[in-house]
Protein backbone atom coordinates (compact mmCIF):
# COMPACT_ATOMS: atom_id res chain seq x y z
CA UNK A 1 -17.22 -88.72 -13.71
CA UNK A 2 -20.78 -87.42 -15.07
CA UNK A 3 -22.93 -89.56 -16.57
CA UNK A 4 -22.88 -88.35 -19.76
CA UNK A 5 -19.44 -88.94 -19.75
CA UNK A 6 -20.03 -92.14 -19.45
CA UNK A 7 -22.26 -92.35 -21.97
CA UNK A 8 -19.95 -91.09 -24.67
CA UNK A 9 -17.33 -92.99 -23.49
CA UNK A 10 -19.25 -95.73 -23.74
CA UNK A 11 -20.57 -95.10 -27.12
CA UNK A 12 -17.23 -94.68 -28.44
CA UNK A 13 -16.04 -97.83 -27.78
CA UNK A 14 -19.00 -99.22 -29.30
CA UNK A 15 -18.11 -97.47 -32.39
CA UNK A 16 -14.47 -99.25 -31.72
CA UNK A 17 -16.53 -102.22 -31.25
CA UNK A 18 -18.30 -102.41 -34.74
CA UNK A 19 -15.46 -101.14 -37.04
CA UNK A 20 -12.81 -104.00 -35.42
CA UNK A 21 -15.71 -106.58 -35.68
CA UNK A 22 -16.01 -105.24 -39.17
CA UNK A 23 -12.51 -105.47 -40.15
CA UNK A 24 -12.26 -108.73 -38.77
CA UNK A 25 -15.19 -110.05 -40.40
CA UNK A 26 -13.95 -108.52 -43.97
CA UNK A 27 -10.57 -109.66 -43.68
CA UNK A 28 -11.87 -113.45 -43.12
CA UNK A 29 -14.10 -113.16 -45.55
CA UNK A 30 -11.04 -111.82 -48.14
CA UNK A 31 -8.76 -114.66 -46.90
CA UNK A 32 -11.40 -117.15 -47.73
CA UNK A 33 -12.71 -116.15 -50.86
CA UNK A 34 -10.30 -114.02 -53.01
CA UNK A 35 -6.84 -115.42 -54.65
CA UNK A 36 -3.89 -113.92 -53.37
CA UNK A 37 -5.28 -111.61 -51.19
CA UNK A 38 -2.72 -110.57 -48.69
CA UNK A 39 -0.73 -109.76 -51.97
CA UNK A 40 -3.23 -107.42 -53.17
CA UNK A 41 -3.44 -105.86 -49.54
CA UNK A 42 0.11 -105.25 -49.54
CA UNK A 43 0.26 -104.01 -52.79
CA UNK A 44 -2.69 -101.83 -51.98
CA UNK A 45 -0.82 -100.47 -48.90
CA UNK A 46 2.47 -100.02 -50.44
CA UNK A 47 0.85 -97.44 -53.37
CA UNK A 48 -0.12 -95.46 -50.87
């Protein structure tokens, strides 16, 4: 494998990295703060 291979590999899961820390970090911060809010998720989901 080439090192720049490595290198993007390595920067995408990075990428991966941030947006599940992200996601994790806004759905706590939902759970905590906002009524109801796995109703408004699903009901968010389900117009889709």
């Amino acid at each position: 494998m080439s090192k720049s291979s490595n290198t993007n590999n390595t920067y995408s899961m990075s990428k991966i990295g941030n947006f599940t820390k992200n996601a994790v970090q806004s759905f706590e911060t939902g759970i905590v703060k906002e009524h109801n809010y796995l109703e408004k998720v699903k009901n968010n989901l389900d117009n889709k």
